[in-house]
Protein backbone atom coordinates (compact mmCIF):
# COMPACT_ATOMS: atom_id res chain seq x y z
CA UNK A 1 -27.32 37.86 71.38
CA UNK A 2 -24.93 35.54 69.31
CA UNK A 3 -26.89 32.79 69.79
CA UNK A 4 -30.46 35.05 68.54
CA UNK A 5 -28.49 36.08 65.42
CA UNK A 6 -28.41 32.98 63.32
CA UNK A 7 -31.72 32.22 63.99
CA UNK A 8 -32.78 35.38 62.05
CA UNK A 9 -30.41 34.29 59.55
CA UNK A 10 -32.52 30.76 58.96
CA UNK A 11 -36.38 32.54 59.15
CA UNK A 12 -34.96 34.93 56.36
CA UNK A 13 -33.84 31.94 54.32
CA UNK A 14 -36.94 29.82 55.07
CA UNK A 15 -39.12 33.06 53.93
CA UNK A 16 -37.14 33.45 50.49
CA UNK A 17 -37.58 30.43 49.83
CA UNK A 18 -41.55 30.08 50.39
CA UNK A 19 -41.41 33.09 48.68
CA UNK A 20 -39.85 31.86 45.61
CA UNK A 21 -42.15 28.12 45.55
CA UNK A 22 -45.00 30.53 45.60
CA UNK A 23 -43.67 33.09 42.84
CA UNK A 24 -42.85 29.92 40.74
CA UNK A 25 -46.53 28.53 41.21
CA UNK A 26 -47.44 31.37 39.98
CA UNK A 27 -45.98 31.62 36.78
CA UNK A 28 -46.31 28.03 36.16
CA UNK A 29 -50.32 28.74 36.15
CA UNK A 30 -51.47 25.03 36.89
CA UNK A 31 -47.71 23.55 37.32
CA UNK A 32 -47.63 20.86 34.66
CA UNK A 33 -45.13 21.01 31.65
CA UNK A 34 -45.69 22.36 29.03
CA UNK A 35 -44.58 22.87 25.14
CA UNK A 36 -45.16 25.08 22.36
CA UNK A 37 -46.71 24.97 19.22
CA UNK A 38 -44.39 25.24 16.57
CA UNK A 39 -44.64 25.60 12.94
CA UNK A 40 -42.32 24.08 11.03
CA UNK A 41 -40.80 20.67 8.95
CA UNK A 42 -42.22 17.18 9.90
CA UNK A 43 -39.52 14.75 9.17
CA UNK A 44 -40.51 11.22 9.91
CA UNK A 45 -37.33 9.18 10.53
CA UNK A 46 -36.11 5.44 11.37
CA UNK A 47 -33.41 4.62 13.04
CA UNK A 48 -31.62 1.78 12.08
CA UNK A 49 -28.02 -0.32 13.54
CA UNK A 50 -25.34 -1.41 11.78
CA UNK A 51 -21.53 -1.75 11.42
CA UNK A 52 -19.54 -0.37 8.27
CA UNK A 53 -18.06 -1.87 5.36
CA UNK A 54 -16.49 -1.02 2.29
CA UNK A 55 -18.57 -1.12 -0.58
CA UNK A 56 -15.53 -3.06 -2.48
CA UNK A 57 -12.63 -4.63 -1.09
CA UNK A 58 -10.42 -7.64 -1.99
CA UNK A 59 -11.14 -11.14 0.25
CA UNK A 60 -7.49 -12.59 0.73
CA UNK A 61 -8.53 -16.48 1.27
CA UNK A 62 -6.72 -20.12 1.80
CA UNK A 63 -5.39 -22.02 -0.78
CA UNK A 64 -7.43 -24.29 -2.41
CA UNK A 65 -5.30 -27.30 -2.12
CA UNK A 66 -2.08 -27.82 0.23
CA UNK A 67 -3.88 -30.19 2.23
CA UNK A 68 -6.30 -30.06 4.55
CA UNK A 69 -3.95 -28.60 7.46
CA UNK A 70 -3.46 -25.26 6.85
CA UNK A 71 -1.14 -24.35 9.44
CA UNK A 72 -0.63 -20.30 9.98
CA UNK A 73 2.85 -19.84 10.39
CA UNK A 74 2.59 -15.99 9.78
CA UNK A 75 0.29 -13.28 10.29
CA UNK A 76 0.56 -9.34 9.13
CA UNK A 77 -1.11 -7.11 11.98
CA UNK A 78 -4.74 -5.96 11.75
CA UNK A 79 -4.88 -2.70 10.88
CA UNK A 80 -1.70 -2.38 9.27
CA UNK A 81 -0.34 -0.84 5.74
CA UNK A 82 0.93 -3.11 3.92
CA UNK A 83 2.29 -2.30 -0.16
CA UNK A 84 1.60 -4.84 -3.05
CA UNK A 85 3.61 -7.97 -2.79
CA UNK A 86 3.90 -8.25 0.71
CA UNK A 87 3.49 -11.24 2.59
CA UNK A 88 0.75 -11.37 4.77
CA UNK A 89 -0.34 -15.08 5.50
CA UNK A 90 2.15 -17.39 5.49
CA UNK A 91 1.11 -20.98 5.98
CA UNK A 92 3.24 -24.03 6.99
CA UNK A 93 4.86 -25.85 4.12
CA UNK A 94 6.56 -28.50 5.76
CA UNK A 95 4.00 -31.44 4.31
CA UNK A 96 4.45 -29.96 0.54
CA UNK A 97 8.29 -29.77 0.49
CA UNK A 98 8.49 -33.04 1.44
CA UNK A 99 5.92 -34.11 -1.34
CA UNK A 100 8.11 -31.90 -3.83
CA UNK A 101 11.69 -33.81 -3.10
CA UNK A 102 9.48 -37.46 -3.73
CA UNK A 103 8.16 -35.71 -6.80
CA UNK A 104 11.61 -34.48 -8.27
CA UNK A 105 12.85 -37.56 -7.40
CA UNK A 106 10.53 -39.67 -9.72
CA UNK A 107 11.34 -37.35 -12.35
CA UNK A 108 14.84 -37.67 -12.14
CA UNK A 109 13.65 -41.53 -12.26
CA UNK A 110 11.49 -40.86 -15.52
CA UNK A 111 14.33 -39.17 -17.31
CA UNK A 112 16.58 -41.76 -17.12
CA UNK A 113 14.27 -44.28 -17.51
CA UNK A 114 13.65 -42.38 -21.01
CA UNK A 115 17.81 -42.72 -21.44
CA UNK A 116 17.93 -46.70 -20.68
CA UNK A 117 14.82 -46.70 -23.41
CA UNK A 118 16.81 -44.62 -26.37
CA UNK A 119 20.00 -46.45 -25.56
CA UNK A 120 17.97 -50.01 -25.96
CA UNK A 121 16.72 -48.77 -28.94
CA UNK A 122 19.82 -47.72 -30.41
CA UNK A 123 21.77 -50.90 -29.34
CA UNK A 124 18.47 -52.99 -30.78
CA UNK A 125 18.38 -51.33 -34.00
CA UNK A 126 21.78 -51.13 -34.73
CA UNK A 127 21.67 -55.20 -34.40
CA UNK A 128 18.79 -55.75 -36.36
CA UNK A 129 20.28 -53.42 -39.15
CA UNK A 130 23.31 -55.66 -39.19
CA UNK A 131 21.22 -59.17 -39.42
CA UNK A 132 19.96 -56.89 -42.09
CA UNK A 133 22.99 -55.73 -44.04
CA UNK A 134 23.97 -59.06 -43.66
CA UNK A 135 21.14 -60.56 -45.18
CA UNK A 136 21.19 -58.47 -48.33
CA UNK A 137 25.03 -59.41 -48.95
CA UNK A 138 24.29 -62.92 -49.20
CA UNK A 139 21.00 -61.91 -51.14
CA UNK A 140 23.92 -60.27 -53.51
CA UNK A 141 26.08 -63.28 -53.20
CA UNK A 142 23.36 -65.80 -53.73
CA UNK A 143 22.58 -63.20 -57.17
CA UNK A 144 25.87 -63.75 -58.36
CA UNK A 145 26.45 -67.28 -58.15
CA UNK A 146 22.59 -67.95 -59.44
CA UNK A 147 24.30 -66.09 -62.70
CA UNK A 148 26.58 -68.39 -63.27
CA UNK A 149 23.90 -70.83 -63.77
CA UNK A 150 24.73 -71.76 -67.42
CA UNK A 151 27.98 -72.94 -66.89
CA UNK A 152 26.68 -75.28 -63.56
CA UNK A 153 24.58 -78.36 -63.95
CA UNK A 154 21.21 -78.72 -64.04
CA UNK A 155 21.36 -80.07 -59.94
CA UNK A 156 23.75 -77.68 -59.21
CA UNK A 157 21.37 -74.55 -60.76
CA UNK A 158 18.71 -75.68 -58.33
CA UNK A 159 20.83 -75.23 -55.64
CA UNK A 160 21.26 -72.07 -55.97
CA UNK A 161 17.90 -70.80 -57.05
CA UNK A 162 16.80 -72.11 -53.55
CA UNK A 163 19.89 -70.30 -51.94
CA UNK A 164 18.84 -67.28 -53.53
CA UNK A 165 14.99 -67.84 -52.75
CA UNK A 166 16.42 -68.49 -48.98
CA UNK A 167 18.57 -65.22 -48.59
CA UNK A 168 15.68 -63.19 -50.11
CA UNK A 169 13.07 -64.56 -47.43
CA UNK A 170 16.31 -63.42 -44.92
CA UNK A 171 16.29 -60.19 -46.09
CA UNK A 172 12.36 -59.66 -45.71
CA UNK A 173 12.85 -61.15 -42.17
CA UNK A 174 15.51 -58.68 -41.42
CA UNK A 175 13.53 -55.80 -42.32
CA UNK A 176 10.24 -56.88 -40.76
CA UNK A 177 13.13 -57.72 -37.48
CA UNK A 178 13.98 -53.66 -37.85
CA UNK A 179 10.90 -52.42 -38.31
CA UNK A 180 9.58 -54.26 -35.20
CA UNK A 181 12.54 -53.17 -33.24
CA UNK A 182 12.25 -49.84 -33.85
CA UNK A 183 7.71 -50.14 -33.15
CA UNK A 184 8.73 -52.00 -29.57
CA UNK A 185 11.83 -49.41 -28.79
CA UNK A 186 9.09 -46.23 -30.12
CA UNK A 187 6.65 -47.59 -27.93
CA UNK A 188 8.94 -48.02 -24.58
CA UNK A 189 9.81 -44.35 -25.23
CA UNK A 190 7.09 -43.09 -25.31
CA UNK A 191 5.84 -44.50 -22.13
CA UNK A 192 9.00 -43.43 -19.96
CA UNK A 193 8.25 -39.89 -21.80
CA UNK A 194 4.70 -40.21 -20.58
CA UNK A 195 6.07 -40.70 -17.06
CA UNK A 196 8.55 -37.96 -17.06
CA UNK A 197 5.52 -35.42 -18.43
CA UNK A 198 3.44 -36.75 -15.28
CA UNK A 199 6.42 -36.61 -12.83
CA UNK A 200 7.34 -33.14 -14.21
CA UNK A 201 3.57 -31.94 -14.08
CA UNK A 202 3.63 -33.07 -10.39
CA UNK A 203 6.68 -31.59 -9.46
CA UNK A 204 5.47 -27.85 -11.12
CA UNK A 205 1.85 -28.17 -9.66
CA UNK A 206 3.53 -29.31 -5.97
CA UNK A 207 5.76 -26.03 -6.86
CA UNK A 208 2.68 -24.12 -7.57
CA UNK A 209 0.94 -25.49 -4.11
CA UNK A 210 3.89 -24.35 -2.02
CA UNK A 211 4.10 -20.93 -3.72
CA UNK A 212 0.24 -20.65 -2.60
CA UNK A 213 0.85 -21.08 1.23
CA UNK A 214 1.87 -17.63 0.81
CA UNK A 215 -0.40 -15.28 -0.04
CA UNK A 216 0.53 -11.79 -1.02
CA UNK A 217 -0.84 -8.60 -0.89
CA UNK A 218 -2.55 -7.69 -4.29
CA UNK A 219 -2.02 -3.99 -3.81
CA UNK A 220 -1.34 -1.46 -1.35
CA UNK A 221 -3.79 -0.39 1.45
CA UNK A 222 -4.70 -1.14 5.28
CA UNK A 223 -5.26 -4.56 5.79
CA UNK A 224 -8.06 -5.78 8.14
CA UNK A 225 -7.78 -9.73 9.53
CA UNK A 226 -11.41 -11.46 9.86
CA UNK A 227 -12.88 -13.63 12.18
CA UNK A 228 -12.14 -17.71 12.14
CA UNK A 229 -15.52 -18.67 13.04
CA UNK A 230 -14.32 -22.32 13.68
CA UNK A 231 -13.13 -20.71 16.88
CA UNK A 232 -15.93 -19.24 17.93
CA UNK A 233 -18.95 -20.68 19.50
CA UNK A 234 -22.38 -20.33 20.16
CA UNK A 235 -21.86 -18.76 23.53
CA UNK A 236 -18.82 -16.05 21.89
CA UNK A 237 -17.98 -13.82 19.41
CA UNK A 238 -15.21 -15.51 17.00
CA UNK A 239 -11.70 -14.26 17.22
CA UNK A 240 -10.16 -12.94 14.46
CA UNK A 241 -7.12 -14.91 12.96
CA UNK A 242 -3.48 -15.32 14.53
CA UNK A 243 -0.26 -17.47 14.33
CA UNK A 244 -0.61 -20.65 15.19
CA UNK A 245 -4.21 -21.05 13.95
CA UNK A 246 -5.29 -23.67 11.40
CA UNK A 247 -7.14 -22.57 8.48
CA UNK A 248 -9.14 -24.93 5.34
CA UNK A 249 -9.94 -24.35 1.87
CA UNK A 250 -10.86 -20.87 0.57
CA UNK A 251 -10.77 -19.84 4.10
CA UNK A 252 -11.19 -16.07 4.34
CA UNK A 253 -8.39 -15.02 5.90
CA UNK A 254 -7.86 -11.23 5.50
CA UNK A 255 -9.27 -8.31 3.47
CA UNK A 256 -8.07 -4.95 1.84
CA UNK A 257 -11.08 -2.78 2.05
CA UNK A 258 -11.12 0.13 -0.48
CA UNK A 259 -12.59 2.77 2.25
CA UNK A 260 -12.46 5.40 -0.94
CA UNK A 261 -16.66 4.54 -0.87
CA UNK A 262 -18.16 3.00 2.58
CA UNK A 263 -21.49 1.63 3.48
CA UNK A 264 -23.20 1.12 6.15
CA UNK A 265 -25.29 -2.29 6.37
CA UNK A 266 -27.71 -2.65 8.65
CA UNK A 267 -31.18 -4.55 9.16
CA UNK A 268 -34.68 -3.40 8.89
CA UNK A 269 -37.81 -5.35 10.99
CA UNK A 270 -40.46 -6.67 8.66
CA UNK A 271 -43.05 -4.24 10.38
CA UNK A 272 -40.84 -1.45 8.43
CA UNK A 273 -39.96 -2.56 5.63
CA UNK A 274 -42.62 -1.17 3.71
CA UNK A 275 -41.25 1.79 4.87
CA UNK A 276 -37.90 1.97 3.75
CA UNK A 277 -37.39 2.81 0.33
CA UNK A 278 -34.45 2.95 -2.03
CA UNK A 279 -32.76 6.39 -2.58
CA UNK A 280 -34.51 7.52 1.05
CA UNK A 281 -31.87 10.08 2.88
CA UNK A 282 -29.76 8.97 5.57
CA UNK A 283 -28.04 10.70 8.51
CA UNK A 284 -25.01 8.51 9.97
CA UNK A 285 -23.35 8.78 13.00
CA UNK A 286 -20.72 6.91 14.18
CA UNK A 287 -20.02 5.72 17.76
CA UNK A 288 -16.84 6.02 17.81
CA UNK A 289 -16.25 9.06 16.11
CA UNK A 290 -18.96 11.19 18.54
CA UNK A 291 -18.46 14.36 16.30
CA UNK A 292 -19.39 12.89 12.96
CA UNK A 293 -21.81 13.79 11.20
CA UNK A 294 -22.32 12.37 7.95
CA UNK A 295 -25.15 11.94 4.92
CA UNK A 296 -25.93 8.40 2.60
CA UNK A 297 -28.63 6.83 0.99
CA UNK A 298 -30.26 3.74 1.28
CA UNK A 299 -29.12 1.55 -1.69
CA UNK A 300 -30.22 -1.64 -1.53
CA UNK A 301 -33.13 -3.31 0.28
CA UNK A 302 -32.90 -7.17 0.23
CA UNK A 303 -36.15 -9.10 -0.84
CA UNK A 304 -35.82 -11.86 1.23
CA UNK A 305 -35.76 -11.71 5.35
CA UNK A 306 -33.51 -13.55 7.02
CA UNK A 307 -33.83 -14.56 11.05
CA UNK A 308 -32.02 -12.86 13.43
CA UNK A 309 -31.19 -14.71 16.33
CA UNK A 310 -29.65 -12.40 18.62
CA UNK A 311 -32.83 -12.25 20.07
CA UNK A 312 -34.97 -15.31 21.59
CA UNK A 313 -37.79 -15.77 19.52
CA UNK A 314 -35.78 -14.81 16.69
CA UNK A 315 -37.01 -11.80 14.54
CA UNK A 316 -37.24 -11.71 10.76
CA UNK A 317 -34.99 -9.22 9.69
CA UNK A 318 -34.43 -7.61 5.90
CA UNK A 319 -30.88 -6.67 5.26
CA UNK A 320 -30.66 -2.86 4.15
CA UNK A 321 -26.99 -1.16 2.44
CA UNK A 322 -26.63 2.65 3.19
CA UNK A 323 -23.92 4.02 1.53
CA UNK A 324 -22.28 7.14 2.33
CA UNK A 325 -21.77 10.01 0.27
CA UNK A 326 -18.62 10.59 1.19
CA UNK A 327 -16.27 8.23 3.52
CA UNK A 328 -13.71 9.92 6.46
CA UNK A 329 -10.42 8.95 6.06
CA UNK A 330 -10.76 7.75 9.90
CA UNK A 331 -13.49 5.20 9.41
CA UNK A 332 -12.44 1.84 9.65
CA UNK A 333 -14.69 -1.69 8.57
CA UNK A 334 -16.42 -3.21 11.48
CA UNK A 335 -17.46 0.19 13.11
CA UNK A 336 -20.75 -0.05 14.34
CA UNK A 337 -23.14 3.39 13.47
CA UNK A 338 -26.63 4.47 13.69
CA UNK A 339 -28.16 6.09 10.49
CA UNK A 340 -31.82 7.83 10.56
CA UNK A 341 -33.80 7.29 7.85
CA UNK A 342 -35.67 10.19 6.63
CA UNK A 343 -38.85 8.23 5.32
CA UNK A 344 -41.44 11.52 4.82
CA UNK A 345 -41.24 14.86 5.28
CA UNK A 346 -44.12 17.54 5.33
CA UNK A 347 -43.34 21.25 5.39
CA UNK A 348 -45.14 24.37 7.15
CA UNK A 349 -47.13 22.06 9.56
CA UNK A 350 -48.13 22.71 13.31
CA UNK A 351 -45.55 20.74 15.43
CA UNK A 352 -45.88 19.22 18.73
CA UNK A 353 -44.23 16.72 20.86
CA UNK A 354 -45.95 13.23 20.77
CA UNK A 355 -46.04 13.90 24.58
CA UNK A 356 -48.66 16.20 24.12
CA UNK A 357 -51.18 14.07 22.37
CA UNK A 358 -53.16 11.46 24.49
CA UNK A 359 -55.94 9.35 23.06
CA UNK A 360 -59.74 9.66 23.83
CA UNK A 361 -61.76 6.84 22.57
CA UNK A 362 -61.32 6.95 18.86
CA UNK A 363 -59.52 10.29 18.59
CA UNK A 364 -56.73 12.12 19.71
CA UNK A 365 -56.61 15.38 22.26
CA UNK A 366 -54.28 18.16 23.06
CA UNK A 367 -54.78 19.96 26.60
CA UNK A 368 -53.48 23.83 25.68
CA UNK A 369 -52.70 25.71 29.05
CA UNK A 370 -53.08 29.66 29.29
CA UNK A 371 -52.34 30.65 32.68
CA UNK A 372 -53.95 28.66 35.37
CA UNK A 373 -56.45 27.22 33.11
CA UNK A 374 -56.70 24.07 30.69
CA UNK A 375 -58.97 23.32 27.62
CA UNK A 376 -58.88 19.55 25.83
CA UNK A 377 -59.05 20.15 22.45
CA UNK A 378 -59.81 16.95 19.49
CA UNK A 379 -57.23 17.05 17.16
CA UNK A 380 -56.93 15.91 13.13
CA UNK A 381 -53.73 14.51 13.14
CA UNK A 382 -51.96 14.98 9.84
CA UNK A 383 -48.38 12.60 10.88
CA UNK A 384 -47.03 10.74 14.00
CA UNK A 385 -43.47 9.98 14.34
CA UNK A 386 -41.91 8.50 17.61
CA UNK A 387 -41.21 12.20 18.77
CA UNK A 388 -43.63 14.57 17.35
CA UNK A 389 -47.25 14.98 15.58
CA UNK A 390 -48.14 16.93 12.75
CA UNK A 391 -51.49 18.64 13.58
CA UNK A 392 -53.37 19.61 10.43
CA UNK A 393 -56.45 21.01 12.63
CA UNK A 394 -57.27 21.73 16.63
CA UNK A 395 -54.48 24.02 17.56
CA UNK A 396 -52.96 27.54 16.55
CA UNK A 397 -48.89 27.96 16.71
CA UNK A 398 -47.62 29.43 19.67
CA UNK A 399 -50.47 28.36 21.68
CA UNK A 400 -49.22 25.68 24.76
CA UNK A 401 -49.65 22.49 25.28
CA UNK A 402 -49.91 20.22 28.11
CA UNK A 403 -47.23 17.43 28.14
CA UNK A 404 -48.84 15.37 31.09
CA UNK A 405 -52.41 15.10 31.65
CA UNK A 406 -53.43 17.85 33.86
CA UNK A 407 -55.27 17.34 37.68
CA UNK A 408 -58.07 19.86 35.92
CA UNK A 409 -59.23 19.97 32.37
CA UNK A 410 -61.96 20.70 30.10
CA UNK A 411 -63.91 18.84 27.61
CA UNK A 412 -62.86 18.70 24.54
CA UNK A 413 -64.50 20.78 21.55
């Protein structure tokens, strides 16, 4: 009796469920799948990948001179707030401090060359001004005797006209003597000057260098460090920058993105970029922010394509800008997003999936199901979009629509 019990239990269950496979053949009428006719907006969209990025932010970059070594000695964190005048790369100065002592030394040199040169020239033109003052007292002397003329004889009186003749040429000598001096003594000053203005130039631009290895942020915000792509490779993505790293001229090292108005830039195949238009609407969603939802516009459409070679034979890419109308606070640059592309919208059109349309020669056909049978019906397709067809003519709303082909059908009217 025990044992008869359970297998009444199993023919009951076997029964139902025959039962319920043959109910649901029923109402399936020729069991395909089907979909409705709808009536409603036909919004023809493209989807498009990119990452975001603000649409202005301020590139902190390597010095341009410092030499060509530019060792990273300090690093602020990615993704940190930093406020304006903090330091956020600091680079090795070891090479320019040593340039700076040689410098201030040769202008420590310069100055007192430019001493030695004044003190020559005082010593030199005090001498000359005494062969000088010298010369014009026995000019005065040779005056006073050459006076006295009258009273000498005749030989005597041409002695002293030639003495007097002879002190004046002295005199003119002296003077030319000074005013030589003073031309050779002007000049030799002026070249140690010349030498102390280029040692103290190089000592204030090798001061200006070494303030440079530090770099400073401009103004407050979150800072984001950027790739060294002389790290990376063709095989890997570069790394972003760290201590230890060595950087070259107008290197970009770091950026402070203004996230107050985002963008999202992405690329467009050639085959669509007739398509895309500026001002088109945009929906964007982030990846990793699953519940955002946000709006933009496409901006700017670049003219020229440029290869893409993520892919092997490259593609031919045009870069498009989508910027968003307005940013979350918890976006950050380098997120990658999708954004749809609304590229043409009809309203108050028939609407069915572009399951439900399968080609026939030249034209397209619908197969509508009621019940268990199935009519193929030509359609006049108004729009096609990846996932549904705008029928201007063929089909009436509500009516249902195959979304495979069916086993049995009819022909088409």
């Amino acid at each position: 009796m025990k044992a008869w019990i359970p297998r009444v239990v199993v023919a009951g269950i076997v029964l139902a469920t025959v039962a319920g496979v043959a109910a649901f053949r029923r109402d399936s009428g020729i069991g395909v799948p089907t979909a409705p006719v709808t009536r409603g907006a036909f919004v023809d969209t493209l989807q498009l990948r990119g990452q975001i990025r603000p649409e202005k932010s301020i590139v902190l970059t390597g010095p341009s001179a410092g030499g060509s070594d530019l060792l990273i000695l300090d690093l602020a964190r990615n993704g940190g707030n930093v406020n304006a005048g903090d330091v956020v790369v600091q680079f090795d100065p070891t090479m320019q401090e040593r340039t700076l002592e040689q410098k201030q030394s040769e202008l420590k040199q310069a100055e007192a060359d430019i001493e030695k040169a004044e003190s020559e020239q005082r010593r030199r033109t005090r001498a000359a001004q005494t062969d000088m003052e010298q010369a014009r007292s026995a000019v005065e002397r040779a005056r006073l005797d050459l006076a006295k003329i009258e009273v000498q004889s005749r030989v005597e009186g041409e002695k002293l006209k030639i003495v007097f003749a002879n002190t004046e040429r002295h005199v003119k000598e002296a003077e030319q003597k000074l005013a030589g001096e003073r031309m050779a003594t002007d000049a030799d000053i002026a070249s140690a000057r010349q030498k102390r203005e280029k040692a103290l130039y190089d000592v204030r631009e090798t001061e200006r260098i070494i303030a440079s290895l530090t770099i400073r942020a401009p103004r407050a915000g979150m800072l984001s460090i950027l790739p060294n792509y002389r790290a990376g490779g063709a095989s890997r993505t570069a790394p972003e920058f760290k201590r230890g790293d060595r950087a070259w001229f107008g290197a970009p090292i770091a950026e402070l993105p203004d996230l107050s108005t985002v963008q999202l830039a992405c690329r467009v195949d050639e085959a669509d970029r007739a398509r895309v238009q500026s001002g088109l609407a945009a929906r964007v969603s982030i990846d990793a922010l699953p519940d955002s939802a946000m709006t933009g516009t496409v901006n700017q459409i670049a003219i020229v394509a440029k290869p893409d070679f993520t892919t092997w034979p490259p593609v031919r890419n045009f870069d498009v800008l989508v910027v968003l109308a307005k940013a979350d606070s918890r976006l950050r640059p380098g997120m990658s997003a999708t954004a749809r592309v609304e590229l043409e919208r009809l309203n108050d059109v028939l609407l069915i999936p572009a399951a439900a349309v399968f080609p026939q020669g030249n034209s397209s056909i619908a197969y509508v199901v009621s019940g268990r049978s199935v009519e193929a019906r030509k359609l006049t397709v108004l729009r096609r979009s990846r996932d549904q067809v705008a029928v201007q003519a063929g089909l009436r709303e509500n009516e249902q629509v195959a979304l495979t082909i069916p086993d049995v059908a009819g022909g088409a009217r």
